[in-house]
N, C-alpha and C. Protein backbone atom coordinates (compact mmCIF):
# COMPACT_ATOMS: atom_id res chain seq x y z
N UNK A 1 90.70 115.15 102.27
CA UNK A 1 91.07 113.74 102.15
C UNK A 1 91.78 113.53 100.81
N UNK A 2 92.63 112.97 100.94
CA UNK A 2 93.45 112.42 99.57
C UNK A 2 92.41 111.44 98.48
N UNK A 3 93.00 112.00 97.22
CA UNK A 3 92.19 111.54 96.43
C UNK A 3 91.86 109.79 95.96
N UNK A 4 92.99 109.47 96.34
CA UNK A 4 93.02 108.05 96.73
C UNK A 4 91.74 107.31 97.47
N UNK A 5 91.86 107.98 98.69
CA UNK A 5 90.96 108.02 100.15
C UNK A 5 88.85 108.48 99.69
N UNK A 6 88.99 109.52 98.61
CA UNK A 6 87.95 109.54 98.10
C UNK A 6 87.39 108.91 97.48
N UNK A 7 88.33 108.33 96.38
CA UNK A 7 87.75 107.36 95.20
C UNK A 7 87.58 105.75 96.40
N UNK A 8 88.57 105.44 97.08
CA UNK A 8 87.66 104.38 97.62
C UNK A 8 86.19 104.92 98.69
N UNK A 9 86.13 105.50 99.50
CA UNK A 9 84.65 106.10 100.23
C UNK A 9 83.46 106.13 98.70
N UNK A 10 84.39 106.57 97.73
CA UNK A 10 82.79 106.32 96.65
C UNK A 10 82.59 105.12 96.75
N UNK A 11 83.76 104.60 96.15
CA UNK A 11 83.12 102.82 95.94
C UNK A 11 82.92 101.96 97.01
N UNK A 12 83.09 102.08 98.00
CA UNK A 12 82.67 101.93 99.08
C UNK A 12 82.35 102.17 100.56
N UNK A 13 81.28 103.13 100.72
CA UNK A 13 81.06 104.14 101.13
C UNK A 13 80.79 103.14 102.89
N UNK A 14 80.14 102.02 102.96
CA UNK A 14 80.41 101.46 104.27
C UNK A 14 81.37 101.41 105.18
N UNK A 15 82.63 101.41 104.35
CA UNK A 15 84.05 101.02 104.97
C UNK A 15 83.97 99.87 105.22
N UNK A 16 85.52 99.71 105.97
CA UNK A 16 85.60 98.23 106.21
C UNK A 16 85.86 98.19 107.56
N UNK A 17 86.11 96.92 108.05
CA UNK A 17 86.69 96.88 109.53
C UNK A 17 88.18 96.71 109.45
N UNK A 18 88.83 97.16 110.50
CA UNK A 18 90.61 97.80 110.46
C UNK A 18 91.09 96.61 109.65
N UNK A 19 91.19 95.02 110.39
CA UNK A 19 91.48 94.09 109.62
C UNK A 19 91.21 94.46 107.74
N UNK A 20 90.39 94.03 107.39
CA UNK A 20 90.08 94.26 106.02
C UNK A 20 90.70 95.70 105.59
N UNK A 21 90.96 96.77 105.99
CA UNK A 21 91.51 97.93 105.50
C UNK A 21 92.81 97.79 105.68
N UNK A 22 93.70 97.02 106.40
CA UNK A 22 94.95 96.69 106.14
C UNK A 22 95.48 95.87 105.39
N UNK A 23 94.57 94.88 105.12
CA UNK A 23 94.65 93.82 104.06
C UNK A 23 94.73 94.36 102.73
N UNK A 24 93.80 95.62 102.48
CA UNK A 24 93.46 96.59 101.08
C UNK A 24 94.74 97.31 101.10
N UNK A 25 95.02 97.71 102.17
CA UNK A 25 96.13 98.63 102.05
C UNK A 25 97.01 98.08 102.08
N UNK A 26 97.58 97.17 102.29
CA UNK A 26 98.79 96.09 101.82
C UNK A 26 98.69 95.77 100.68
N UNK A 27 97.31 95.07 100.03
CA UNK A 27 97.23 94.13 98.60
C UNK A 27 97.47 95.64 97.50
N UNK A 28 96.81 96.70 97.96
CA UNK A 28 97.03 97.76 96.76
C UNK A 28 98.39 98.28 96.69
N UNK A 29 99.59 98.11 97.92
CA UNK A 29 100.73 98.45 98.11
C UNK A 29 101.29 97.66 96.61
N UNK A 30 100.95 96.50 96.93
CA UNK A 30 102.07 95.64 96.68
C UNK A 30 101.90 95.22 95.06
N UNK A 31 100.33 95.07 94.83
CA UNK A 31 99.76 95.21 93.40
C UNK A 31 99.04 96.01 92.59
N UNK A 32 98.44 97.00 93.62
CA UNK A 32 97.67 98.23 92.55
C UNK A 32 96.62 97.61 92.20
N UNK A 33 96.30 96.40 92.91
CA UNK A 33 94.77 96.47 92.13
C UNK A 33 93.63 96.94 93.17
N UNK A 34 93.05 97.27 92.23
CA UNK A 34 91.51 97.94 92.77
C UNK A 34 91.42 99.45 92.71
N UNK A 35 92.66 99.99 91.61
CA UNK A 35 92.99 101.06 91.75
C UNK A 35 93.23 101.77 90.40
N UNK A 36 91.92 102.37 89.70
CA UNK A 36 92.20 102.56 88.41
C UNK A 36 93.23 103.52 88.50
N UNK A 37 93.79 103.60 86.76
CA UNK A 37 95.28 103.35 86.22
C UNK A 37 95.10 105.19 86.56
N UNK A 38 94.37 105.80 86.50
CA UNK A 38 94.65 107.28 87.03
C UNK A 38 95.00 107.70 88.18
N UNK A 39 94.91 106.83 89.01
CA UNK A 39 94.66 107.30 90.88
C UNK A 39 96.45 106.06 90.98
N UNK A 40 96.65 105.40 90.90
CA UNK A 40 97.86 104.33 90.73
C UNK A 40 99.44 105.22 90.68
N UNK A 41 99.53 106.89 90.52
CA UNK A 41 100.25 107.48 90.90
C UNK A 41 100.60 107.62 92.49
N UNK A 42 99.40 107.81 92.32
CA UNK A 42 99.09 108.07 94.42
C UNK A 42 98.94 107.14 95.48
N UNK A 43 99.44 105.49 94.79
CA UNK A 43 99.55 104.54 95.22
C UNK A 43 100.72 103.90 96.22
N UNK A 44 101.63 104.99 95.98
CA UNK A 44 103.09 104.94 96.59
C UNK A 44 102.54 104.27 98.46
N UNK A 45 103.62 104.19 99.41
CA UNK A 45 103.49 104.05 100.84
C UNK A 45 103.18 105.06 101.35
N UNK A 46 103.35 106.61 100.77
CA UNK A 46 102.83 107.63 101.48
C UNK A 46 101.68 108.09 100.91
N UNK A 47 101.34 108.14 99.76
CA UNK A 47 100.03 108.14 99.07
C UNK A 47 98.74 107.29 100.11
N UNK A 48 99.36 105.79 100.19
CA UNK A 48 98.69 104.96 100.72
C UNK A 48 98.21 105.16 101.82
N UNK A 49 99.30 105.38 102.66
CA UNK A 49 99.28 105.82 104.55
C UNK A 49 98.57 106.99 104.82
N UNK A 50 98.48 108.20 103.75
CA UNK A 50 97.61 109.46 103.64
C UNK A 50 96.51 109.07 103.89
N UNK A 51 95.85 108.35 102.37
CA UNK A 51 94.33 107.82 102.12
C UNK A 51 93.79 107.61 103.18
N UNK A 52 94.51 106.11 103.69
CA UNK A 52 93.75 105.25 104.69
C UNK A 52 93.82 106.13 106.39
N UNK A 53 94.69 106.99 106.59
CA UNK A 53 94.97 108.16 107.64
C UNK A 53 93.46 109.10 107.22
N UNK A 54 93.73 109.02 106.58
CA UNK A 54 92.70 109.86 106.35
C UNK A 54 90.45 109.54 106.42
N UNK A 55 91.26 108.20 105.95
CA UNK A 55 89.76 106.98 105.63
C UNK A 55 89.14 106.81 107.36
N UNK A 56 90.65 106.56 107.70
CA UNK A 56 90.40 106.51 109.26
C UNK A 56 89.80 107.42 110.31
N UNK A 57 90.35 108.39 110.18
CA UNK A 57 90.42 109.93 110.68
C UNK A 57 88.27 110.10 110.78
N UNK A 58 88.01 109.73 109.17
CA UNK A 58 86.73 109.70 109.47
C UNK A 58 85.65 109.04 109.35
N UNK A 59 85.90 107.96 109.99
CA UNK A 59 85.28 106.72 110.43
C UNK A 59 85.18 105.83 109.17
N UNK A 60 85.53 105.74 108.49
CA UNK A 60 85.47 104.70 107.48
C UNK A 60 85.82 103.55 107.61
N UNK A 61 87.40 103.74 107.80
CA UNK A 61 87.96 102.27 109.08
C UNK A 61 87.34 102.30 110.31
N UNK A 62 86.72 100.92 110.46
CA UNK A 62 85.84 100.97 112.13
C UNK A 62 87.24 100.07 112.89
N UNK A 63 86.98 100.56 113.85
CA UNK A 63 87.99 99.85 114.71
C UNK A 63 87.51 99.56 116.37
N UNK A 64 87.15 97.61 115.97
CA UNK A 64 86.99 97.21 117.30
C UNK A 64 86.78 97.59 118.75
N UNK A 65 87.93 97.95 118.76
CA UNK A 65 88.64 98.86 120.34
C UNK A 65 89.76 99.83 120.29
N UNK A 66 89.48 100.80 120.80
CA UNK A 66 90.20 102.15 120.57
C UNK A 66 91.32 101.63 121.38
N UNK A 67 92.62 100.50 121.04
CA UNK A 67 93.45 100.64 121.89
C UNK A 67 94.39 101.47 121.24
N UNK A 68 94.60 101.36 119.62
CA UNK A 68 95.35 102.60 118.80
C UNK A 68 94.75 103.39 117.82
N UNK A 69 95.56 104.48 117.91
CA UNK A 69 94.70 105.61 117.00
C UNK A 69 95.69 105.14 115.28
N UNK A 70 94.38 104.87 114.32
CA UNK A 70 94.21 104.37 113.33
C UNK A 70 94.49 105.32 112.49
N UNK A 71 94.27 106.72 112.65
CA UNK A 71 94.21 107.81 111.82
C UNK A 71 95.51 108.36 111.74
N UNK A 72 96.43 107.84 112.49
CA UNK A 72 97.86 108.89 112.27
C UNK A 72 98.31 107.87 111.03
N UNK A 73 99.41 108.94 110.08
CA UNK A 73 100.33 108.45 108.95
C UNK A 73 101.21 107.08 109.23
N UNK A 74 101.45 107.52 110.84
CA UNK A 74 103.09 106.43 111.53
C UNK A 74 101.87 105.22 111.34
N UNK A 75 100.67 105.39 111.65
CA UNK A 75 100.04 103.41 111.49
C UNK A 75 100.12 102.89 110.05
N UNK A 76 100.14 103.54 109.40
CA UNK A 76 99.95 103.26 108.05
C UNK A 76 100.78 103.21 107.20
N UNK A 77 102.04 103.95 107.77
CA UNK A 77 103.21 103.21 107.13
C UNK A 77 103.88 102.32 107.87
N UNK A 78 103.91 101.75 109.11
CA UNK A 78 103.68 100.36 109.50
C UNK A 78 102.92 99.32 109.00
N UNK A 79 101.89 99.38 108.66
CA UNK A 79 100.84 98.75 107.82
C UNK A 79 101.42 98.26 106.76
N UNK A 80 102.06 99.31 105.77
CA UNK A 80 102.55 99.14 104.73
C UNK A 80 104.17 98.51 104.73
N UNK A 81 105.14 98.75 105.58
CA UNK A 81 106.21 97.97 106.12
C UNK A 81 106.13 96.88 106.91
N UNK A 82 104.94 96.00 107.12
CA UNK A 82 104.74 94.96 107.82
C UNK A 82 104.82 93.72 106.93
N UNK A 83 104.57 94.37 105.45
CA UNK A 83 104.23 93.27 104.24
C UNK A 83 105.75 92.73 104.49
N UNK A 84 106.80 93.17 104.42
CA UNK A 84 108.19 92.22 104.39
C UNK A 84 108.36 91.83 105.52
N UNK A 85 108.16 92.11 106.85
CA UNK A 85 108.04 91.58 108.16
C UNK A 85 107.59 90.97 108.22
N UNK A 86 105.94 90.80 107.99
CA UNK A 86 104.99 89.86 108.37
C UNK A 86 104.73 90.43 109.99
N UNK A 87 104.86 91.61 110.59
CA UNK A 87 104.71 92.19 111.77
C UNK A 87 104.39 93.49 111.63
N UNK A 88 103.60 94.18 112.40
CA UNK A 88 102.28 93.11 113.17
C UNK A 88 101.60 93.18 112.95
N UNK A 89 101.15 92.98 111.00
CA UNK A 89 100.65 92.21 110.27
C UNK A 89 100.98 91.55 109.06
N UNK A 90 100.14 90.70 109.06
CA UNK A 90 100.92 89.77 107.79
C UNK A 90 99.72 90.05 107.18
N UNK A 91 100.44 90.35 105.85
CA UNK A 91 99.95 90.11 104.55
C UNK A 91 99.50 89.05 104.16
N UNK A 92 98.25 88.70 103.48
CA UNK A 92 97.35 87.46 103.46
C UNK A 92 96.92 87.72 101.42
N UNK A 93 97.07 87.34 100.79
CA UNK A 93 97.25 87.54 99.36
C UNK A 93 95.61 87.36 98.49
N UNK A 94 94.99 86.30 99.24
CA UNK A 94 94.09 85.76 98.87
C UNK A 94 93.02 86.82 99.52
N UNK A 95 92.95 87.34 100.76
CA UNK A 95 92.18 88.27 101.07
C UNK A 95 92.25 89.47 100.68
N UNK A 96 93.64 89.76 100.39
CA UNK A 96 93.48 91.32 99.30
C UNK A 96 92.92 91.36 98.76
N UNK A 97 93.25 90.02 97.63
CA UNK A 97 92.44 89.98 96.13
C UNK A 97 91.14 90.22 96.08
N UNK A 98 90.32 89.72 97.77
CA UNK A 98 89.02 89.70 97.42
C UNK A 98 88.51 90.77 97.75
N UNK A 99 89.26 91.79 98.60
CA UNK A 99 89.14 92.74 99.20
C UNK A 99 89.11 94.23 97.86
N UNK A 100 89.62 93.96 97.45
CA UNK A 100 90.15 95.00 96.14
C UNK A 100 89.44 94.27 95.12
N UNK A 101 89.03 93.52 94.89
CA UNK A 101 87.67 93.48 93.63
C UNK A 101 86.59 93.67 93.57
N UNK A 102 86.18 93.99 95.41
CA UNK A 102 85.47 95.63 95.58
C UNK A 102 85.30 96.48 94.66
N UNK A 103 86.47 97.00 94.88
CA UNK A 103 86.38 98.46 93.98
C UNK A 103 86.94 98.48 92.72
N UNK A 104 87.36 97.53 92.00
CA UNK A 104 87.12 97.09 90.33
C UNK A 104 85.94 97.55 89.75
């Protein structure tokens, strides 16, 4: 697992539900927070899409209903290219924030 993907499972070893892990993975895209200043290299869209591919892969992201597989790279850099779309998800600013002061 990418080291990204590790340091969040420490700090929060529950996971989240898909919603809330796209929200993290958008708000850390776009601001880096929740992401000390050492790991913030590996913050890039493919850094990102790794982690959470990876977060996914083993159960960390729970996901509702298996209608898509959560764990491939291609969801997660959709995830991360949806923030200027707003498709098919929108970025929500106020829920990042709260989402990523988590792991502060």
């Amino acid at each position: 697992m990418e080291v990204l993907g590790t340091y969040l499972r420490g700090r929060w070893p529950e996971g989240l539900v898909l919603d809330d892990a796209v929200q993290l993975c958008m708000h850390m895209y776009r601001t880096g927070a929740g992401i000390p200043t050492p790991l913030r290299p590996f913050a890039t869209r493919d850094g990102l899409a790794k982690a959470f591919a990876g977060l996914a892969a083993c159960g960390w992201v729970r996901q509702p209903a298996a209608e898509v597989d959560i764990s491939g790279f291609e969801f997660w850099t959709a995830v991360i290219a949806s923030i200027k779309k707003e498709w098919p998800w929108r970025y929500d600013m106020e829920e990042g924030e709260s989402l990523a002061a988590r792991f502060s």
